[in-house]
Protein backbone atom coordinates (compact mmCIF):
# COMPACT_ATOMS: atom_id res chain seq x y z
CA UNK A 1 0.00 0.00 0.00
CA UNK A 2 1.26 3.46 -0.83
CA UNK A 3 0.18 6.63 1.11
CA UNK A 4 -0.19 9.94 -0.53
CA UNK A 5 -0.83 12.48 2.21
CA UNK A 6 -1.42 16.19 0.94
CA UNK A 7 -2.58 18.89 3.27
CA UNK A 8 -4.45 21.49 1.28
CA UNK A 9 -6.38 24.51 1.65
CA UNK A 10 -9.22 24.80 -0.79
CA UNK A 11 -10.49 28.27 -1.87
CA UNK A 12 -13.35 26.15 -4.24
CA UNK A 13 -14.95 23.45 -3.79
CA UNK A 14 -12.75 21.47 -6.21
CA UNK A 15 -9.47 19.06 -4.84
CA UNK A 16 -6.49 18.75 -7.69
CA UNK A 17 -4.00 15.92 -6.22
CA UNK A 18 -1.12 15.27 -8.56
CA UNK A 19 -0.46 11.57 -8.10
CA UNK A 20 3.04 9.26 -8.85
CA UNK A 21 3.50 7.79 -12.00
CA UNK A 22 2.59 3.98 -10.39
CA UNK A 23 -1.06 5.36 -9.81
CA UNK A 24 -1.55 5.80 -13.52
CA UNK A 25 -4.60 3.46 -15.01
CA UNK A 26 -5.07 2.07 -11.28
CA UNK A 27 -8.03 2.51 -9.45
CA UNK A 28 -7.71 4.46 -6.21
CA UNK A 29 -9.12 5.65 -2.54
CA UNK A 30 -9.68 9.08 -1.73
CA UNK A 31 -10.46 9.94 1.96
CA UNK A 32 -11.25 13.73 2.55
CA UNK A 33 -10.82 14.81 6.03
CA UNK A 34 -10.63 18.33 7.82
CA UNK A 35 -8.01 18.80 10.30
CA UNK A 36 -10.76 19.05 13.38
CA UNK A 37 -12.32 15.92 12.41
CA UNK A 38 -8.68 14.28 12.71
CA UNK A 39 -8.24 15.84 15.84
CA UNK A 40 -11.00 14.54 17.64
CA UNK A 41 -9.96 10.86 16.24
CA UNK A 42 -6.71 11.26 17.47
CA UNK A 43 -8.72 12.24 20.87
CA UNK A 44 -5.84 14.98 21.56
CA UNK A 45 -5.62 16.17 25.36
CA UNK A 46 -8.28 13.63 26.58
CA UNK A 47 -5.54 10.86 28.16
CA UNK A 48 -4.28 12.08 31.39
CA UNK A 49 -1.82 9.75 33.47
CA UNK A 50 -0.93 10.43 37.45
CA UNK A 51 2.88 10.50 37.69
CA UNK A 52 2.82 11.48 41.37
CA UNK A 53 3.24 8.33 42.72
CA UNK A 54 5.79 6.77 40.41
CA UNK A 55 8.96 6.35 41.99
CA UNK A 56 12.49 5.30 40.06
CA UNK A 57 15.83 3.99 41.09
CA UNK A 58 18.23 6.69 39.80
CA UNK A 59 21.57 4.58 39.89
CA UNK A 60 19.21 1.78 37.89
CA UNK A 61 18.25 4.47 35.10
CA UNK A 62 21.97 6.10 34.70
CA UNK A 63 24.27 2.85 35.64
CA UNK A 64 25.97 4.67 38.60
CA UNK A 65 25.56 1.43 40.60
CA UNK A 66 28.94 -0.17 38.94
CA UNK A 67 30.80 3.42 39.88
């Protein structure tokens, strides 16, 4: 599968996409989206994670143990 990802701003309602010369006499999918609609897929700002309670061994992260 190849990926063709344009970002365009249309003025009209018409899309031009210039595609590579391996799309030529192939049939192919177009999916339209607006950047809020991806947004909301990607469901930005909605995980939050508690860090407060974590707790790491410094020497175990950096290898100052061996030192």
């Amino acid at each position: 599968m190849i990926l063709v990802k344009s970002k365009i701003k249309t003025d009209d309602n018409v899309l031009h996409i210039k595609l590579p010369e391996g799309f030529k006499n192939k049939t192919v999918e177009v999916i339209v989206k607006t950047e809020n609609e991806i947004a909301k897929k990607l469901l930005i700002d909605t995980v939050k994670i508690d860090t407060a309670k974590w707790k790491f061994k410094r020497e175990e992260i950096y290898g100052e143990e061996n030192k």
